[in-house]
Protein backbone atom coordinates (compact mmCIF):
# COMPACT_ATOMS: atom_id res chain seq x y z
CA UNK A 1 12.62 1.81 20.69
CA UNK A 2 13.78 2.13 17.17
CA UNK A 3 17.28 2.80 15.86
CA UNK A 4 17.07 6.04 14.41
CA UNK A 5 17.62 4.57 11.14
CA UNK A 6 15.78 1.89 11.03
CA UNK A 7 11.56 2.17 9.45
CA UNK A 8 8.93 1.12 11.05
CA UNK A 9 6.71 -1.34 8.77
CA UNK A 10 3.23 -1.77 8.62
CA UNK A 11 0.80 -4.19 7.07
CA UNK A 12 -3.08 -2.95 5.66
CA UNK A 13 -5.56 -5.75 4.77
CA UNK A 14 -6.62 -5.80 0.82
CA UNK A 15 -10.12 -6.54 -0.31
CA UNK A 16 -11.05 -6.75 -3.37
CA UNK A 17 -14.88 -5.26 -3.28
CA UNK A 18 -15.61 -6.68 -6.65
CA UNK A 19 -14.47 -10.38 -6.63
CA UNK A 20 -13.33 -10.55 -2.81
CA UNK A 21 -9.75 -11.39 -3.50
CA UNK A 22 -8.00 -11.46 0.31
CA UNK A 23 -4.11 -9.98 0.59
CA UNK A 24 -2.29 -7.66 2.36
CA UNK A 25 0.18 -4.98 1.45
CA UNK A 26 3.39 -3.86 3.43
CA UNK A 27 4.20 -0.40 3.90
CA UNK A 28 7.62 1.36 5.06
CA UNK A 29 7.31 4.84 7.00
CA UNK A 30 9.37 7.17 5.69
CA UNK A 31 10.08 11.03 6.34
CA UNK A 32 7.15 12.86 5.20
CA UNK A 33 3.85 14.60 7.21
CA UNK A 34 0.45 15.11 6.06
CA UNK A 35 -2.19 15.85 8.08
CA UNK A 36 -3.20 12.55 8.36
CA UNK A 37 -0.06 11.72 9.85
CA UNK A 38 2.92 9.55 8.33
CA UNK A 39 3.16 8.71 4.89
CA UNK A 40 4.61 5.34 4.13
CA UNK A 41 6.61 3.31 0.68
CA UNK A 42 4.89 0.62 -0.68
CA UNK A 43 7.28 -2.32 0.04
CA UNK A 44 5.35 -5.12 -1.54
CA UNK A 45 1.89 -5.86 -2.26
CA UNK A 46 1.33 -10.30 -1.21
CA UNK A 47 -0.16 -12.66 -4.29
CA UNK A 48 -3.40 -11.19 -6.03
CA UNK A 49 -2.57 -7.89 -5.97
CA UNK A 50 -0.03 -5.38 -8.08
CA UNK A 51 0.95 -1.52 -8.15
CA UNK A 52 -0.26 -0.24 -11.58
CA UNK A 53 2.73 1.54 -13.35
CA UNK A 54 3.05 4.96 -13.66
CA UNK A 55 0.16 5.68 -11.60
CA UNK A 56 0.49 7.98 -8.38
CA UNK A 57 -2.74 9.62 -7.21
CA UNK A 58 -1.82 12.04 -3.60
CA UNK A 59 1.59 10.04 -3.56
CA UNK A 60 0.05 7.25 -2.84
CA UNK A 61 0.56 3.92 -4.91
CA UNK A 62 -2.25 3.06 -6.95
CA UNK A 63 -2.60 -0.69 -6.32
CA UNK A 64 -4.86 -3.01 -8.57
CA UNK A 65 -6.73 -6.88 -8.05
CA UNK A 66 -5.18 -9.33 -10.54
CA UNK A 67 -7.73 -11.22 -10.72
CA UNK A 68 -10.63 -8.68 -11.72
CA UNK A 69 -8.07 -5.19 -12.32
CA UNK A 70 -10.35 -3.36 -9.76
CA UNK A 71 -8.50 -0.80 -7.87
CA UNK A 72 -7.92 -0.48 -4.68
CA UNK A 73 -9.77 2.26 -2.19
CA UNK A 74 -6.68 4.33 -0.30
C-alpha cells in the first residue's frame, strides 16, 4: 500500500490520429474528485509529443503532436 504521501503514477498511450505518431504520457494523481474519478498532473509527455502553453481546457493539459501540431483527444 502507498505511503500516504507518496502519488500514484500512471501512464496513457498517445496516438496521433493524423500522422500516427506513437508516445505515451505520465500522469501524477493528485487531490482532486470529479465525477469521473481522480484527476491527475501531467508529469511528462515521452519524445513526439508537448503540452501547448497556456492552454487548459477542464484542467486538463492540452497536449499537442510535434510532428503534425494535432491535438490530442482527452
Amino acid at each position: 500500500m502507498p505511503d500516504a504521501l507518496q502519488r500514484i503514477q500512471f501512464r496513457t498511450i498517445l496516438k496521433c490520429a493524423r500522422c500516427g505518431a506513437e508516445g505515451h504520457a505520465l500522469w501524477e494523481e493528485n487531490s482532486s474528485m470529479t465525477a469521473a474519478g481522480p484527476m491527475g498532473r501531467l508529469v511528462s509527455l515521452s519524445e513526439g509529443f508537448f503540452e501547448k502553453a497556456g492552454q487548459v481546457a477542464a484542467d486538463i493539459p492540452v497536449i499537442a503532436c510535434t510532428g503534425c501540431g494535432a491535438l490530442q483527444p482527452d
